[in-house]
Protein backbone atom coordinates (compact mmCIF):
# COMPACT_ATOMS: atom_id res chain seq x y z
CA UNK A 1 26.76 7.45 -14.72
CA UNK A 2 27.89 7.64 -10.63
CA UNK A 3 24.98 9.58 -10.28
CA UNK A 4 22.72 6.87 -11.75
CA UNK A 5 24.69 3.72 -9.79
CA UNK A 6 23.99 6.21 -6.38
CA UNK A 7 20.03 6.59 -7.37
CA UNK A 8 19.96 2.85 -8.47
CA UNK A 9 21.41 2.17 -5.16
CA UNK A 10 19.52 4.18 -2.94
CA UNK A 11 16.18 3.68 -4.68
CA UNK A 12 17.13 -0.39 -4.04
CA UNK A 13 17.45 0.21 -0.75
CA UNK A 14 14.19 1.99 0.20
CA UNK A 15 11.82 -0.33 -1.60
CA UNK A 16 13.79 -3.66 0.38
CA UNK A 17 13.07 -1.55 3.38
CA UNK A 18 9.74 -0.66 2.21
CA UNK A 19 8.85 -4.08 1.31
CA UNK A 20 9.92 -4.97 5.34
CA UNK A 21 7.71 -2.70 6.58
CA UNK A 22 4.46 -4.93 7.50
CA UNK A 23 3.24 -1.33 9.12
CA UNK A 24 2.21 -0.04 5.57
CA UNK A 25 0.08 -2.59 3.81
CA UNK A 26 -0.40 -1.15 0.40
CA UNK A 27 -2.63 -3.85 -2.30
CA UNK A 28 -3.80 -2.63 -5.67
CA UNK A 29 -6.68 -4.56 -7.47
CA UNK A 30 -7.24 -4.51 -10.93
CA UNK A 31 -10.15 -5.24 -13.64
CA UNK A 32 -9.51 -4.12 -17.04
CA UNK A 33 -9.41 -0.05 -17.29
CA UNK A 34 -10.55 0.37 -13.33
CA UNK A 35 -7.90 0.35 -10.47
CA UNK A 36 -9.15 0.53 -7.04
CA UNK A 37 -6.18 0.16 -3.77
CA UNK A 38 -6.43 -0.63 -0.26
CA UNK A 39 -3.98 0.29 2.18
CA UNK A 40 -3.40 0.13 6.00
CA UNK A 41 -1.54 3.14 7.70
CA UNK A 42 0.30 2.66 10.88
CA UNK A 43 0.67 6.06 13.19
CA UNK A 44 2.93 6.68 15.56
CA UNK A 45 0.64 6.31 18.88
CA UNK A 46 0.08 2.38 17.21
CA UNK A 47 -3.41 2.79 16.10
CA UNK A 48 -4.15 2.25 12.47
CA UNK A 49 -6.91 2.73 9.45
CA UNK A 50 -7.84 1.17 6.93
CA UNK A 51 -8.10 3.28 3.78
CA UNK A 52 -9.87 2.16 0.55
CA UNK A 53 -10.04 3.96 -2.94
CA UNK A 54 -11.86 3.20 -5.88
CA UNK A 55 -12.92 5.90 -9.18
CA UNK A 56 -10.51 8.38 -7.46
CA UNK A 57 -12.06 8.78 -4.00
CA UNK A 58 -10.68 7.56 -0.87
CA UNK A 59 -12.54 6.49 2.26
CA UNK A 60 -11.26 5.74 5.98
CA UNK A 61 -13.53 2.03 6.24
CA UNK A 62 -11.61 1.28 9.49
CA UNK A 63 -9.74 1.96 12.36
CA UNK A 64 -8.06 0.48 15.54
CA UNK A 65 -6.08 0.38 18.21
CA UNK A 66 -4.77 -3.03 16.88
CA UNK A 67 -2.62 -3.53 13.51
CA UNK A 68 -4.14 -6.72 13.10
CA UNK A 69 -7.48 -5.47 13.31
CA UNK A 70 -6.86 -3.20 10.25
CA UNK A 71 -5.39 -5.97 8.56
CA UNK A 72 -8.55 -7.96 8.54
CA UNK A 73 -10.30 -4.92 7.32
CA UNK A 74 -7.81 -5.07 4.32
CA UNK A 75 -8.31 -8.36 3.63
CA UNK A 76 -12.30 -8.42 3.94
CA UNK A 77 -12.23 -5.44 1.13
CA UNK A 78 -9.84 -7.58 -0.65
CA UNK A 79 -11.81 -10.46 -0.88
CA UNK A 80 -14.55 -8.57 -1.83
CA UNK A 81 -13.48 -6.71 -4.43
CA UNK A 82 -12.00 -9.81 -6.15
CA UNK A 83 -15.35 -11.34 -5.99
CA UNK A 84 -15.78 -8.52 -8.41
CA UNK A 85 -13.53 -9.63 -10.52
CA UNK A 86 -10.74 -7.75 -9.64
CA UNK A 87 -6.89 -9.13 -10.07
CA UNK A 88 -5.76 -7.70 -6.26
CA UNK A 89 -1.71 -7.99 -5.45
CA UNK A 90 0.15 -6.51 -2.79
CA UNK A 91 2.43 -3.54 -4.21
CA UNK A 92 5.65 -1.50 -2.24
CA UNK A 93 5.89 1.49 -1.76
CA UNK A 94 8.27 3.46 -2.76
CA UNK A 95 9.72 7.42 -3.48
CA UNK A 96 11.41 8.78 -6.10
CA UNK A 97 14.81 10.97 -5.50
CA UNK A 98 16.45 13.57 -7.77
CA UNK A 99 19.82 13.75 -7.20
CA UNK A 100 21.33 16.68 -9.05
């Protein structure tokens, strides 16, 4: 049971910190069976891409010197992949821990 209350805990804590983390936009989109996901990665020198994914393959659509330029990216997909009728939402991200 301690063991549970520490992963409980510790899981909490990295998706509140996850969900703070504008650096890592992460939205899923779906339409009945099909999933597709967009997602903008932040790297350490500040530049950024824009990734998209959709039937299991995943393509770099953008990428700048400027977070909010990705962001736009994101959002352009977005809106056009609702106008196909997806459902789109913004999802965390978060890990899963074994503690033993």
């Amino acid at each position: 049971m301690r063991h549970l209350l520490l992963f409980f805990s510790l899981w909490m804590a990295s998706v509140e910190l996850l969900a703070a983390d504008k650096d890592n936009m992460f939205v899923v989109c779906e339409r009945q069976r099909e999933v597709r996901w967009i997602r903008v990665f932040s790297s350490n020198d500040g530049k950024c891409k824009t990734v998209y994914s959709k039937e299991g393959y995943s393509q770099v659509v953008s990428s700048a010197t400027f977070y909010s330029s990705c962001e736009s990216v994101l959002n352009n997909v977005k809106k056009n992949v609702e106008g196909g009728g997806f459902k789109c939402h913004e999802a965390v991200l978060a890990n899963v821990i074994e503690i033993n």
